[in-house]
N, C-alpha and C. Protein backbone atom coordinates (compact mmCIF):
# COMPACT_ATOMS: atom_id res chain seq x y z
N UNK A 1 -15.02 22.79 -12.57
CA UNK A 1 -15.70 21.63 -11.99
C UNK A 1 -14.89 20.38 -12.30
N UNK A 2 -15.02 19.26 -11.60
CA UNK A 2 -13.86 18.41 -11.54
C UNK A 2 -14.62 17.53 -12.18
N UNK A 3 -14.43 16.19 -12.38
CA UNK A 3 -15.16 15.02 -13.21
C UNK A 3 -16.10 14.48 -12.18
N UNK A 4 -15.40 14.31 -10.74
CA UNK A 4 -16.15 13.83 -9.39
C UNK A 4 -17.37 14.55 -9.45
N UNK A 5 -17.23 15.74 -9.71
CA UNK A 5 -18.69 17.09 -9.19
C UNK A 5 -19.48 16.71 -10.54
N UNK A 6 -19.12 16.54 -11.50
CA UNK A 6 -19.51 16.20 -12.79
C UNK A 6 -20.81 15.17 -12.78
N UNK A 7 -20.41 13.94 -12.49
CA UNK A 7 -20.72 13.06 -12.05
C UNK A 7 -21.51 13.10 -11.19
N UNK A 8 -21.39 13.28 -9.85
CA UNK A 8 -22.07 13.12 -8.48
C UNK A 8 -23.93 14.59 -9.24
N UNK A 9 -23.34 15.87 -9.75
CA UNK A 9 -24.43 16.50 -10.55
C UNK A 9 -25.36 16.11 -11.41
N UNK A 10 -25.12 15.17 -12.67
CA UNK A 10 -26.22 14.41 -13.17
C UNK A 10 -26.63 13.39 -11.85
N UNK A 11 -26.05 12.56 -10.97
CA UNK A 11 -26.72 11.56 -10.72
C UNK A 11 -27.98 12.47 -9.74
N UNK A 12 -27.83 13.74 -9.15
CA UNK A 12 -28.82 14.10 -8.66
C UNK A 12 -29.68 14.88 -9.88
N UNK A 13 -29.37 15.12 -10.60
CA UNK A 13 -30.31 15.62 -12.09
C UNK A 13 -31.12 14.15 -12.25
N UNK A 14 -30.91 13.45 -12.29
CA UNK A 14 -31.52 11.66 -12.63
C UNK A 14 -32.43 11.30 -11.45
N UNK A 15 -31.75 11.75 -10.42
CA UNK A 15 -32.73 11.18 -9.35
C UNK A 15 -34.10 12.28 -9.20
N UNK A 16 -33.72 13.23 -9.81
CA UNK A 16 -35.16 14.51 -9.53
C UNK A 16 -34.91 15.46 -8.35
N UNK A 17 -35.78 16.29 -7.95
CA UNK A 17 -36.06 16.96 -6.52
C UNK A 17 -37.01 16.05 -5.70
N UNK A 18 -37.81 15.45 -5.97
CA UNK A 18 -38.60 14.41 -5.22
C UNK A 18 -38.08 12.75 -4.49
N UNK A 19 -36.57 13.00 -4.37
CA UNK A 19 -36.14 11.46 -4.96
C UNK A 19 -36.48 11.77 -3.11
N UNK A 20 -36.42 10.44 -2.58
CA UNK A 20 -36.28 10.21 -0.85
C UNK A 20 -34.74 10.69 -0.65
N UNK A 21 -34.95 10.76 0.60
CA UNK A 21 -34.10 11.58 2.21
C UNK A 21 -33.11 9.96 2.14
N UNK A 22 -31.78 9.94 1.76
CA UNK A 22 -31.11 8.88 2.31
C UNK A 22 -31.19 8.03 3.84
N UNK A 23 -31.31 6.75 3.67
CA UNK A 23 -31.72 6.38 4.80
C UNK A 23 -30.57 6.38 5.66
N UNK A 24 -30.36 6.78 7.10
CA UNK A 24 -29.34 6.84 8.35
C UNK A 24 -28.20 6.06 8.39
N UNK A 25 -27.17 6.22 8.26
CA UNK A 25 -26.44 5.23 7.87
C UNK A 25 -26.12 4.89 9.89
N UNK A 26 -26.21 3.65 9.87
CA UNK A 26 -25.89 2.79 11.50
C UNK A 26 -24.39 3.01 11.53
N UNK A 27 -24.07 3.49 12.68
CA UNK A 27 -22.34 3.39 13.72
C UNK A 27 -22.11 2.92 14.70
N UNK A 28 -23.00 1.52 14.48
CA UNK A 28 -22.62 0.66 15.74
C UNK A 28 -21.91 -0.16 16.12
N UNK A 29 -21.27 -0.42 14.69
CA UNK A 29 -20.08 -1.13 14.55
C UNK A 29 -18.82 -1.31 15.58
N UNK A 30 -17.56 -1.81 15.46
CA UNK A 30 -16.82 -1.88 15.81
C UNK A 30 -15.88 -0.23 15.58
N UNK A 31 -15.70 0.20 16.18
CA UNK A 31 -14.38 1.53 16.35
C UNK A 31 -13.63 1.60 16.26
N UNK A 32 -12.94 0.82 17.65
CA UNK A 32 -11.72 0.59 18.27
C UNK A 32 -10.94 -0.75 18.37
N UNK A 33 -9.79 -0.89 18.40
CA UNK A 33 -9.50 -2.33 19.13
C UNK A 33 -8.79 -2.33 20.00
N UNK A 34 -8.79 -3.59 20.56
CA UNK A 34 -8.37 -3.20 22.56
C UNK A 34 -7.02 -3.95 22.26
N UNK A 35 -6.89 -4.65 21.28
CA UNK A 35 -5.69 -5.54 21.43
C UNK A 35 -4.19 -4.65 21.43
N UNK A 36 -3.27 -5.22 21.78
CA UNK A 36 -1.88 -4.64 22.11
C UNK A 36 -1.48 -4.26 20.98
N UNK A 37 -0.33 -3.10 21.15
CA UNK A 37 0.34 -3.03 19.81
C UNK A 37 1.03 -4.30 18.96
N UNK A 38 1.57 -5.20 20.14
CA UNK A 38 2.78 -6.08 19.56
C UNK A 38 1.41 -7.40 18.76
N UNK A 39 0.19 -7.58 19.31
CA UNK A 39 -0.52 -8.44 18.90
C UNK A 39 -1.25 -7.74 17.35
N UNK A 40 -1.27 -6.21 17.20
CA UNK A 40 -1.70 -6.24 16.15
C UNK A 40 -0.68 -6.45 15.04
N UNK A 41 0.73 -6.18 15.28
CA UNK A 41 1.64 -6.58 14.58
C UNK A 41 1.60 -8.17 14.02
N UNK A 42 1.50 -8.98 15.20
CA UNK A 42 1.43 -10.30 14.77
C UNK A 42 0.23 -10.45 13.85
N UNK A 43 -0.78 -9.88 14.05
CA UNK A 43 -2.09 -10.59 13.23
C UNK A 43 -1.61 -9.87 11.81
N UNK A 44 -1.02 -8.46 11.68
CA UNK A 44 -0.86 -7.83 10.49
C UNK A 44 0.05 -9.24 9.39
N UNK A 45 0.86 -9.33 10.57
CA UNK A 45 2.29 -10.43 10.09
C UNK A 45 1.33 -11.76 9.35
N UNK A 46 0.50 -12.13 10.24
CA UNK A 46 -0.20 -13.27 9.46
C UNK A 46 -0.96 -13.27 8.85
N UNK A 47 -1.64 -12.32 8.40
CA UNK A 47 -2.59 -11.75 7.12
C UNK A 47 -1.20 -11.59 5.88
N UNK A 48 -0.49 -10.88 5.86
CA UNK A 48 0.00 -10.64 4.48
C UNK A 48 0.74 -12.14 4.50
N UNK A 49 1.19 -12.53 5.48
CA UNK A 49 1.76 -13.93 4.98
C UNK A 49 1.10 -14.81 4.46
N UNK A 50 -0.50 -14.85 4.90
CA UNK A 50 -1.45 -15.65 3.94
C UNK A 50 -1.37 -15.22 2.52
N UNK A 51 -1.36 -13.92 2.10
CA UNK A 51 -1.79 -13.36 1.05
C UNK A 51 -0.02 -13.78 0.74
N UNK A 52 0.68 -14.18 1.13
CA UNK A 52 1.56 -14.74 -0.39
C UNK A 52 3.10 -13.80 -0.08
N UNK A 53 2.58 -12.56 1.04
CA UNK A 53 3.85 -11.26 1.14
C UNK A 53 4.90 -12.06 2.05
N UNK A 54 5.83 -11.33 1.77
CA UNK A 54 6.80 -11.58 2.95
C UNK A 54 7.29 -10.45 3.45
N UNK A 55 6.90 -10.75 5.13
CA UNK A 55 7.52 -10.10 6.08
C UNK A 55 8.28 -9.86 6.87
N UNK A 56 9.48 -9.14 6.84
CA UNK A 56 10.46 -8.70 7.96
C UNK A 56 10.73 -7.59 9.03
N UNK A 57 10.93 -8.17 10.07
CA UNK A 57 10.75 -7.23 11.20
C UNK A 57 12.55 -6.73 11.29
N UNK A 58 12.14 -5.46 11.50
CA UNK A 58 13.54 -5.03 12.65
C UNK A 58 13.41 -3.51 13.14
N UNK A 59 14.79 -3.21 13.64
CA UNK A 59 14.65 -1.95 14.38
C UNK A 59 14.60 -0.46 13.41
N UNK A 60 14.63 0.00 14.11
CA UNK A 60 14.42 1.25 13.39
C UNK A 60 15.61 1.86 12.45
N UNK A 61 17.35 1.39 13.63
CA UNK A 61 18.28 1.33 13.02
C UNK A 61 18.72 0.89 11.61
N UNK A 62 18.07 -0.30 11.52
CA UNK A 62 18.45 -1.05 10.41
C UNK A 62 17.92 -1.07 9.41
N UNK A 63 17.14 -0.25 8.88
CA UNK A 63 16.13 -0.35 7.77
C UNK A 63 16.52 -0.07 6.87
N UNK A 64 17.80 0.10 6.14
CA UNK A 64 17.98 0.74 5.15
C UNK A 64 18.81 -0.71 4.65
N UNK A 65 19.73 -1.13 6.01
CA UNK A 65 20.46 -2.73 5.26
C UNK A 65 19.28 -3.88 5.45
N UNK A 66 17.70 -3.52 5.85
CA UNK A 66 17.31 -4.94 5.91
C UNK A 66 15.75 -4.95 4.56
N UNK A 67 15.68 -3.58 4.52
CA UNK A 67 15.38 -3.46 2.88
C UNK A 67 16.39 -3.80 1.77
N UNK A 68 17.99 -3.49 1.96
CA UNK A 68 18.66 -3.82 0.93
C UNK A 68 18.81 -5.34 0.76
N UNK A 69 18.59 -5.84 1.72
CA UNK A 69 18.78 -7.65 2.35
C UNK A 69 17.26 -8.04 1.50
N UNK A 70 15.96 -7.48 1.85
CA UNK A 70 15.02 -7.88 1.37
C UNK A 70 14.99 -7.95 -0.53
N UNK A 71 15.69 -6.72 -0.94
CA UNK A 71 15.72 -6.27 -2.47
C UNK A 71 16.67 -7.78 -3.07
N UNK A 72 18.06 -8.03 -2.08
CA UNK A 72 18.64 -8.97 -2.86
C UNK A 72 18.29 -10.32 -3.02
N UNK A 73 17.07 -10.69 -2.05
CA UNK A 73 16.96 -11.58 -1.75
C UNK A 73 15.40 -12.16 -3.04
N UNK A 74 15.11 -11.06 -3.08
CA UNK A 74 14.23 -10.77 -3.80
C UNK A 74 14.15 -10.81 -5.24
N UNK A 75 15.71 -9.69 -5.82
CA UNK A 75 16.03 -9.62 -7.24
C UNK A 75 17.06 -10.21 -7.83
N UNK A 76 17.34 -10.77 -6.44
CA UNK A 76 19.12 -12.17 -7.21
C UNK A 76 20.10 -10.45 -7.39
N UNK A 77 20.71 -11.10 -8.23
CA UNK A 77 21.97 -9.80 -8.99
C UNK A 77 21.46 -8.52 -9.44
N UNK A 78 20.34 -7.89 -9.28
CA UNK A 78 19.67 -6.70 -10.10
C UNK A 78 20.88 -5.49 -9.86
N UNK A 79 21.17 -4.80 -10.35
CA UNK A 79 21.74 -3.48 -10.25
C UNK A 79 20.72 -2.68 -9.06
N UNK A 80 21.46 -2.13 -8.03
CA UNK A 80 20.47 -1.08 -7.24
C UNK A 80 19.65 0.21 -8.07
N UNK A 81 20.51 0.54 -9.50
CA UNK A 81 19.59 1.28 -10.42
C UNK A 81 18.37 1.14 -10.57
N UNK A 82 18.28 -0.41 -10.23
CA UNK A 82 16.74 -0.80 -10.72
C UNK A 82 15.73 -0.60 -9.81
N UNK A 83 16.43 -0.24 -8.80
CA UNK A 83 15.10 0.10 -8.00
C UNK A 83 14.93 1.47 -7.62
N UNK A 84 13.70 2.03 -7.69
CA UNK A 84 13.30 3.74 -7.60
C UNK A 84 12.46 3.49 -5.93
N UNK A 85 13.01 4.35 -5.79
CA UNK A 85 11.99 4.77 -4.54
C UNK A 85 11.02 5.89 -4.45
N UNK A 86 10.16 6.60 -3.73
CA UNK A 86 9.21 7.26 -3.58
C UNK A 86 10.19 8.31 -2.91
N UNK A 87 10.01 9.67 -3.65
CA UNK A 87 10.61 10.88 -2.92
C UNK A 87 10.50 11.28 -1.51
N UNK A 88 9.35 10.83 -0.73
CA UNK A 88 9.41 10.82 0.49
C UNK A 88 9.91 10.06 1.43
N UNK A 89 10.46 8.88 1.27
CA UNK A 89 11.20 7.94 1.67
C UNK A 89 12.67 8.57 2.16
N UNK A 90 12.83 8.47 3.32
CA UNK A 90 13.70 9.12 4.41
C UNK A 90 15.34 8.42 3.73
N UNK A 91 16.24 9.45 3.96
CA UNK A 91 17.46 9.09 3.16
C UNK A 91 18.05 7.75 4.05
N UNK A 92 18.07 7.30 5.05
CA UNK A 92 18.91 6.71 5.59
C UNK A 92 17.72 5.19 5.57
N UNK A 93 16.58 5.28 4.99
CA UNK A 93 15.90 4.04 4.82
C UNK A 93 15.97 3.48 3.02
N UNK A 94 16.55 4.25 2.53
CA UNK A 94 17.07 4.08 1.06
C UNK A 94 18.54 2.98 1.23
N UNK A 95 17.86 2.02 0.04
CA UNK A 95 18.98 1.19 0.01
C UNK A 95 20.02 1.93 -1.14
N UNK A 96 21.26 1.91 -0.71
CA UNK A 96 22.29 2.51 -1.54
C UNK A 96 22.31 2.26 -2.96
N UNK A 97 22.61 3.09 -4.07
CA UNK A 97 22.46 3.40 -5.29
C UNK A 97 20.91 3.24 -5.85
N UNK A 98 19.99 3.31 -5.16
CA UNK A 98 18.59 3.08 -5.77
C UNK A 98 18.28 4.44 -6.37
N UNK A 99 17.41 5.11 -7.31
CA UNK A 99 16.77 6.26 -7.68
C UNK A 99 15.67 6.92 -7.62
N UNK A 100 15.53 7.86 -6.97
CA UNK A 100 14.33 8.47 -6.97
C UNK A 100 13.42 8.88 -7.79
N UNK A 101 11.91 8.66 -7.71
CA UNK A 101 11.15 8.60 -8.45
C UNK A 101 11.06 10.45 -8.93
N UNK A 102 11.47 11.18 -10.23
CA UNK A 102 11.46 12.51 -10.16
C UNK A 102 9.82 13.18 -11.51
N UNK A 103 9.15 12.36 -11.07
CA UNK A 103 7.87 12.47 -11.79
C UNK A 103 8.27 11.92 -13.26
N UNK A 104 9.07 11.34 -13.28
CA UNK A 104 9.53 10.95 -15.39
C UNK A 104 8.62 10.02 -15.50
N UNK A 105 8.02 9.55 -16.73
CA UNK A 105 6.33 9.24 -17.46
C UNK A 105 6.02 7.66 -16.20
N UNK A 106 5.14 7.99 -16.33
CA UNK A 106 5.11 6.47 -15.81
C UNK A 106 5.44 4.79 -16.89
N UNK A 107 5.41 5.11 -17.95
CA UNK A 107 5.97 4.21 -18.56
C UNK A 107 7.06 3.58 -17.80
N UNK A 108 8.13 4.60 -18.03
CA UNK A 108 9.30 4.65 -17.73
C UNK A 108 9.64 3.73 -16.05
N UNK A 109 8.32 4.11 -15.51
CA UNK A 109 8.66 2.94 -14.48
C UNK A 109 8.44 1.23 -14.34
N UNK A 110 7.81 1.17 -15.66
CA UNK A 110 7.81 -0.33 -15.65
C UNK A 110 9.14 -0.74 -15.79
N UNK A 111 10.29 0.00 -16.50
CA UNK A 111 11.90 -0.42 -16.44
C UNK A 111 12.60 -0.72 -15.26
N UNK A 112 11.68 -0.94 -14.24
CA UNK A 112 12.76 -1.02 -12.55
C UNK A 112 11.97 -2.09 -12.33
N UNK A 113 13.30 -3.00 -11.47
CA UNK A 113 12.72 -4.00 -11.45
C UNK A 113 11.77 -3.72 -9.88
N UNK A 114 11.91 -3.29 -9.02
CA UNK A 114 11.61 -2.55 -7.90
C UNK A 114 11.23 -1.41 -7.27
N UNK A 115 10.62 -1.75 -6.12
CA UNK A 115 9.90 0.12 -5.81
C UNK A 115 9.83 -0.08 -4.49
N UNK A 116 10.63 0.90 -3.48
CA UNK A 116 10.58 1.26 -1.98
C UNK A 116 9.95 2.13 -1.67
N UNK A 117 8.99 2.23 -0.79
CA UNK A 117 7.62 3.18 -0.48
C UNK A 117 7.40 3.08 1.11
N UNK A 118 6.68 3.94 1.64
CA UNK A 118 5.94 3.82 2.88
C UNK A 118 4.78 3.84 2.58
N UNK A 119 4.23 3.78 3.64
CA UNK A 119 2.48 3.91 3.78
C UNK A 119 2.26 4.71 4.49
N UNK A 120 0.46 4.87 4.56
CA UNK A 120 -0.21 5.66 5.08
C UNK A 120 -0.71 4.95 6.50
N UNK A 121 -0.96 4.14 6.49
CA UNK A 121 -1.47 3.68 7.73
C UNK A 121 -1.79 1.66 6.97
N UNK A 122 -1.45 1.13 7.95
CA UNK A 122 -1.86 -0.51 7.87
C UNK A 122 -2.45 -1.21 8.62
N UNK A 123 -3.41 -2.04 7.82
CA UNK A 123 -5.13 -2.49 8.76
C UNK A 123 -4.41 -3.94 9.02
N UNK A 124 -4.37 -4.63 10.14
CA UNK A 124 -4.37 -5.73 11.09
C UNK A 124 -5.44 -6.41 10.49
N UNK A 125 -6.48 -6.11 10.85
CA UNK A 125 -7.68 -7.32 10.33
C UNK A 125 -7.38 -7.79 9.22
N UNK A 126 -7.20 -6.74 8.73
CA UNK A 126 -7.16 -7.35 6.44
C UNK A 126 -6.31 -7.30 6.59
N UNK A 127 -5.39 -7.18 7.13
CA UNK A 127 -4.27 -7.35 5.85
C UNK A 127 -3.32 -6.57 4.83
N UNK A 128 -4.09 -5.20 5.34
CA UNK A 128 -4.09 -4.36 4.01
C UNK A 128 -3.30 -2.48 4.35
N UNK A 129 -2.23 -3.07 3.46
CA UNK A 129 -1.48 -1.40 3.21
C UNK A 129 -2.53 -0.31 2.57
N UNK A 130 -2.12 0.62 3.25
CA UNK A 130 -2.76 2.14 2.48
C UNK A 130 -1.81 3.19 1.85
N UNK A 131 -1.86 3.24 0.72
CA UNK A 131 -0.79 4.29 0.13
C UNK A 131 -1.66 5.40 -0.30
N UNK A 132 -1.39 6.55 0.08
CA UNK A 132 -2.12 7.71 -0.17
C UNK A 132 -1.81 8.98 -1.15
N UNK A 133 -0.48 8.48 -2.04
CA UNK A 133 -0.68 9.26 -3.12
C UNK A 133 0.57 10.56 -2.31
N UNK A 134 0.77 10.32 -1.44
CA UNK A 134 2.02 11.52 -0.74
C UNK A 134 3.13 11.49 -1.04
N UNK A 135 4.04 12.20 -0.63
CA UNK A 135 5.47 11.73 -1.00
C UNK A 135 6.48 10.87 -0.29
N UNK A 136 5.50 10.23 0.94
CA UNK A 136 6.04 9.23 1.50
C UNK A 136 5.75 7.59 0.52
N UNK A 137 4.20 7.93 0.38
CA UNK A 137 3.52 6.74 -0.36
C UNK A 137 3.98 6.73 -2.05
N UNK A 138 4.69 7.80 -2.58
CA UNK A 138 4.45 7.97 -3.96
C UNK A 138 3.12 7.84 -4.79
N UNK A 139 3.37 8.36 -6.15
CA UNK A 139 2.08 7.97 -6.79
C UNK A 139 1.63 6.76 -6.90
N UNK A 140 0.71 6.58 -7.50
CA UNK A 140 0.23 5.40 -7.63
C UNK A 140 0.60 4.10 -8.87
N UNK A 141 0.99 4.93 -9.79
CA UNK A 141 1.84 4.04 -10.89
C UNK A 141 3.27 3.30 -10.07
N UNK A 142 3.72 3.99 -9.55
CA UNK A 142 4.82 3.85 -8.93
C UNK A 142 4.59 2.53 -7.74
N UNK A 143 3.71 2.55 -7.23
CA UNK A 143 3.22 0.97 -6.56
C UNK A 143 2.99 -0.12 -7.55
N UNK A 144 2.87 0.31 -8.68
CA UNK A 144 1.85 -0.93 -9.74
C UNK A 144 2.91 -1.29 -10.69
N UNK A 145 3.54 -0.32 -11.30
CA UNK A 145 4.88 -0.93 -12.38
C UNK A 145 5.72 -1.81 -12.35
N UNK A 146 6.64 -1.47 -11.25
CA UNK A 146 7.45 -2.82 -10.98
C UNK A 146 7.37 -3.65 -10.46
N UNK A 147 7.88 -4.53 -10.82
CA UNK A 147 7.50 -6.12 -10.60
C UNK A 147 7.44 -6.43 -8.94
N UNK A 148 8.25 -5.85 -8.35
CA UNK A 148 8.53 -5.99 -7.05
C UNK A 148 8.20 -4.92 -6.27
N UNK A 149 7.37 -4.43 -4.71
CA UNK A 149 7.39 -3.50 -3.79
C UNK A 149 7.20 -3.78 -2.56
N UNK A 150 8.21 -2.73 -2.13
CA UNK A 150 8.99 -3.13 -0.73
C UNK A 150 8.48 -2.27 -0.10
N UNK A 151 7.40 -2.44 0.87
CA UNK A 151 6.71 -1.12 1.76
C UNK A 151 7.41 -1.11 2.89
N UNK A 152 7.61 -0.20 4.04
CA UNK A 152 8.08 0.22 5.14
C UNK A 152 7.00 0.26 5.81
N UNK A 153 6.85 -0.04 6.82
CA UNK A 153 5.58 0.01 7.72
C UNK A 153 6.07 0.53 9.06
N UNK A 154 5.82 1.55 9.93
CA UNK A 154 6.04 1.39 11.40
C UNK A 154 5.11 1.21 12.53
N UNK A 155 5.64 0.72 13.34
CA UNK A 155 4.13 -0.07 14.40
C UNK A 155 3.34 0.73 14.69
N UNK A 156 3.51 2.40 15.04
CA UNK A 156 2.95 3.50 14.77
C UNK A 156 1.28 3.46 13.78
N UNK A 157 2.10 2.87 12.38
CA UNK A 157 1.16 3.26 11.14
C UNK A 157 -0.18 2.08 11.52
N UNK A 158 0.20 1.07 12.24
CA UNK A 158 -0.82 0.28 12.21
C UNK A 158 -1.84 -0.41 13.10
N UNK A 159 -3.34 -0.06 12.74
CA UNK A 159 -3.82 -0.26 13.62
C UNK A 159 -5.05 -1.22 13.70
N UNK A 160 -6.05 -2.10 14.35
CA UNK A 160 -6.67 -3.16 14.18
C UNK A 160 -7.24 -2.98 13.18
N UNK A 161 -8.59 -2.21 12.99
CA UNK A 161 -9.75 -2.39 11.76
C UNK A 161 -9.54 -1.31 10.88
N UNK A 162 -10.53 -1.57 9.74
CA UNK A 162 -11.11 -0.74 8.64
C UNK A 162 -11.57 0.83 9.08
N UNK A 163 -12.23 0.77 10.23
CA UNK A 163 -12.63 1.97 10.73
C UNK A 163 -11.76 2.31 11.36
N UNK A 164 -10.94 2.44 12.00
CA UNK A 164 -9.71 3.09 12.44
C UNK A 164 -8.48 3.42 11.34
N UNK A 165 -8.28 2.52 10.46
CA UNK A 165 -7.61 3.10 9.53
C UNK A 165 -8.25 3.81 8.48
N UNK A 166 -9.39 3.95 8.10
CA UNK A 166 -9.97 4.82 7.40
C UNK A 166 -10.30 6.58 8.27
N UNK A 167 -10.24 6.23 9.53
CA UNK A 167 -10.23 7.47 10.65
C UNK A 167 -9.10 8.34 10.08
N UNK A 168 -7.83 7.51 9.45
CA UNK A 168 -6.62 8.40 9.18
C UNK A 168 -6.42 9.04 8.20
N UNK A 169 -7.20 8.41 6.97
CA UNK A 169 -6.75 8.84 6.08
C UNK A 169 -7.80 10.13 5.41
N UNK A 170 -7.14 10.97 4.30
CA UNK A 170 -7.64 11.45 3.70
C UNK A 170 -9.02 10.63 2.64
N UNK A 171 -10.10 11.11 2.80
CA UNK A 171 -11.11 10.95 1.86
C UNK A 171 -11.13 11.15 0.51
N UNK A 172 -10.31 12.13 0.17
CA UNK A 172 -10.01 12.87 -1.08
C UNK A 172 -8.94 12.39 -1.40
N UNK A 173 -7.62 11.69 -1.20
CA UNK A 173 -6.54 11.83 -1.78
C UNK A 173 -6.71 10.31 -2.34
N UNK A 174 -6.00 9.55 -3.55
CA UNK A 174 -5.54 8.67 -4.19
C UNK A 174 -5.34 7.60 -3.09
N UNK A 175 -6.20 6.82 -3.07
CA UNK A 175 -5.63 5.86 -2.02
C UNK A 175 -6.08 4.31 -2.44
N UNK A 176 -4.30 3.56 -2.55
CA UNK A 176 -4.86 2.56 -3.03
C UNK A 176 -4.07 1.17 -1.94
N UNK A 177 -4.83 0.41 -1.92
CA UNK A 177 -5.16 -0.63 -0.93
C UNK A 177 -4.46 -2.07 -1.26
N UNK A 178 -3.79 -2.08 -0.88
CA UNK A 178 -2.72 -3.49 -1.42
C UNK A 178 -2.63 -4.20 0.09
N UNK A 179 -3.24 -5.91 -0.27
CA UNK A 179 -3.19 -6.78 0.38
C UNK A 179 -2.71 -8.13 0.17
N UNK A 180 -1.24 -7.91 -0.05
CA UNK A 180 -0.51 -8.97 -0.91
C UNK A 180 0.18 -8.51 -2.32
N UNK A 181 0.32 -9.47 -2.98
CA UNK A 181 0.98 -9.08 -4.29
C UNK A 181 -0.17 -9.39 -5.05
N UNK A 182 -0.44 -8.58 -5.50
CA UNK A 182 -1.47 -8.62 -7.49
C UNK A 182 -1.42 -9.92 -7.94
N UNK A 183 -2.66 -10.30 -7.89
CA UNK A 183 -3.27 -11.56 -8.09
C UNK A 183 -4.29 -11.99 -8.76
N UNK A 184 -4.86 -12.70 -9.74
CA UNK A 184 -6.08 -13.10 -9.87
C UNK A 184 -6.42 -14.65 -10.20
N UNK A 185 -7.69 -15.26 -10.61
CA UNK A 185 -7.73 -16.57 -10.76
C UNK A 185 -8.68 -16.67 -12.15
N UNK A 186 -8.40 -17.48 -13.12
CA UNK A 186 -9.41 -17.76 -13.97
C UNK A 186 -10.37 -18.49 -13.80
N UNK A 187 -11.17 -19.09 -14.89
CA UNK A 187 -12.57 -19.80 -14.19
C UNK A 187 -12.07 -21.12 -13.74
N UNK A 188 -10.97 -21.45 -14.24
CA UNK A 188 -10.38 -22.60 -13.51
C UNK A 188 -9.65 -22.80 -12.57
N UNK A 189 -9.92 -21.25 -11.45
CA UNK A 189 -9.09 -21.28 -10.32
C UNK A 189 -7.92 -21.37 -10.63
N UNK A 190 -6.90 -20.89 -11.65
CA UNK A 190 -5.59 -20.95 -11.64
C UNK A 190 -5.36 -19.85 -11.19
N UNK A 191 -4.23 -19.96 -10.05
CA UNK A 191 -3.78 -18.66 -9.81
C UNK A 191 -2.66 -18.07 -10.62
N UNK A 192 -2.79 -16.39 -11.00
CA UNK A 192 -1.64 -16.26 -11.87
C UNK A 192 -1.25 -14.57 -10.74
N UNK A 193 0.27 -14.26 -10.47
CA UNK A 193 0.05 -13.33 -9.64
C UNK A 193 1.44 -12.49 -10.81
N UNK A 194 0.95 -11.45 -10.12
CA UNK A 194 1.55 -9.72 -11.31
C UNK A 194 0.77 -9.31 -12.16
N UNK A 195 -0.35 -9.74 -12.48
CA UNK A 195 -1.10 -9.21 -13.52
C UNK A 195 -1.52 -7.78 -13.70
N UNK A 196 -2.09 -7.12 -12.40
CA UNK A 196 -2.71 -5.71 -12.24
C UNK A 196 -1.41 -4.84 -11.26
N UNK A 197 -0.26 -5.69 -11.29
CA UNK A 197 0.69 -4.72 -9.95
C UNK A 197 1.73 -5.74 -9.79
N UNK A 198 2.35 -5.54 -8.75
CA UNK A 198 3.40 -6.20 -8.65
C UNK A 198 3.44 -7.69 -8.27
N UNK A 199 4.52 -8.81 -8.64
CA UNK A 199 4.36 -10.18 -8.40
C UNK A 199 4.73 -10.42 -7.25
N UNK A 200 5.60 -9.33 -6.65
CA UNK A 200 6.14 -9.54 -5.25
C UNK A 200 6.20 -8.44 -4.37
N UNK A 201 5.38 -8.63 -3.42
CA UNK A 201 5.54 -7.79 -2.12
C UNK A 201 6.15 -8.29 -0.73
N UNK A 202 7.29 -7.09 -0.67
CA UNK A 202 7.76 -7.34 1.03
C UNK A 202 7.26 -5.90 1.58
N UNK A 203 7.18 -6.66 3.20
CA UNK A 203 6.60 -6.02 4.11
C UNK A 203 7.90 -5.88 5.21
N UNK A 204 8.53 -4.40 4.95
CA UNK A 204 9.61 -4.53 6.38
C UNK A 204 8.50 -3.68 7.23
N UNK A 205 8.46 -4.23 8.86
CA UNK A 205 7.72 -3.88 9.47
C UNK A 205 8.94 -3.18 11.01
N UNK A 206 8.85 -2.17 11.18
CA UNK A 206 9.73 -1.12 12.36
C UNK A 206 9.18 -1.04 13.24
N UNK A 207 10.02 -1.69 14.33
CA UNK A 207 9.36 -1.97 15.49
C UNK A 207 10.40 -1.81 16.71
C-alpha cells in the first residue's frame, strides 16, 4: 500500500459508512479555446514576461545555439559543466559540453549553476509550465536546485487553459507547475526571488 492509499483509507475510516454521497462536481466551464496557435503563443509570451521569465523564440533548427545564447547570457563566463540537463532532452537541443543528469544525489545538483529541461505541456492563460517527472521533464529536484532553468517549449506543447492542459497530463505522475522564477514576499511586500527554486527562468519557445 502506498502512503496516497494510506491516507485517502483513514480519511474514509474518519468519515464513517454514513458520511453523504459527494456532491456533483459542475463541467460547465470553459474546455476549449478558439484562439490561434500563434495568439496563444503571444499571451503564453506575456504571462511569463510578467512573472519576471524571459522569453525567446526561434526555429526548430536553432535550439541548441539559442539555448546556449540564453545560458551565456544568463551565467556571464560559467563553464558549460555547470549546466546538467534532463536525460530526455534531445541531443542536438543540448548546449555543447553541458552534463547529463545520471540520477547522482540530488544534493549534488545544487553544484550547477543551470538546468535544460522540456515540458509537459504549457498553459497560455497562467502562465504556467508543466514538468511531469519524465525523462524529457527530469525529476523534480532537478527543476528546483539550480539557480537557473532553461525550459524548451514547442508550440505543439501549448495550449489556452487549465482544463486543456490538465486533459494532457498524467494524474499520477510528479507534476510540478512553474510560473516564473521562485519567488516570495514578506509581510513587507519585499520581493525576494530563488528562495523555493530557481532565481532565473528562460523560456525558449519552438515555433
Amino acid at each position: 500500500m502506498s502512503a496516497r492509499d494510506e491516507i485517502l483509507g483513514r480519511i474514509r475510516t474518519a468519515l464513517g459508512p454514513d458520511r453523504a454521497a459527494p456532491a456533483e462536481v459542475r463541467r460547465d466551464y470553459r474546455l476549449t479555446d478558439d484562439r490561434s496557435p500563434d495568439e496563444l503563443l503571444d499571451v503564453l509570451t506575456d504571462r511569463l514576461e510578467d512573472y519576471r521569465a524571459t522569453v525567446v523564440r526561434c526555429a526548430p533548427s536553432e535550439v541548441a545555439a539559442t539555448v546556449g545564447s540564453a545560458l551565456r547570457t544568463a551565467l556571464g563566463e560559467h563553464s558549460p559543466a555547470d549546466v546538467v540537463v534532463a536525460p530526455g532532452v534531445p541531443a542536438d537541443r543540448r548546449p555543447d559540453g553541458a552534463v547529463e543528469d545520471d540520477g547522482r544525489p540530488a544534493v549534488a545538483l545544487a553544484g550547477y549553476a543551470a538546468t535544460v529541461t522540456g515540458v509537459a505541456v504549457a498553459i497560455a492563460e497562467t502562465g504556467t509550465l508543466v514538468l511531469d517527472g519524465s525523462p524529457l521533464s527530469g525529476r523534480r529536484a532537478l527543476s528546483l536546485l539550480p539557480d537557473c532553468l532553461v525550459c524548451v517549449v514547442e508550440a505543439a506543447q501549448v495550449v489556452g487553459s487549465v482544463p486543456e492542459g490538465l486533459a494532457r497530463l498524467d494524474p499520477l505522475a510528479p507534476l510540478t507547475m512553474i510560473s516564473g522564477p521562485s519567488a516570495t514576499s514578506d509581510i513587507e511586500l519585499q520581493r525576494v526571488e530563488g528562495v523555493h527554486g530557481p532565481r532565473t527562468l528562460v523560456v525558449v519557445l519552438v515555433a
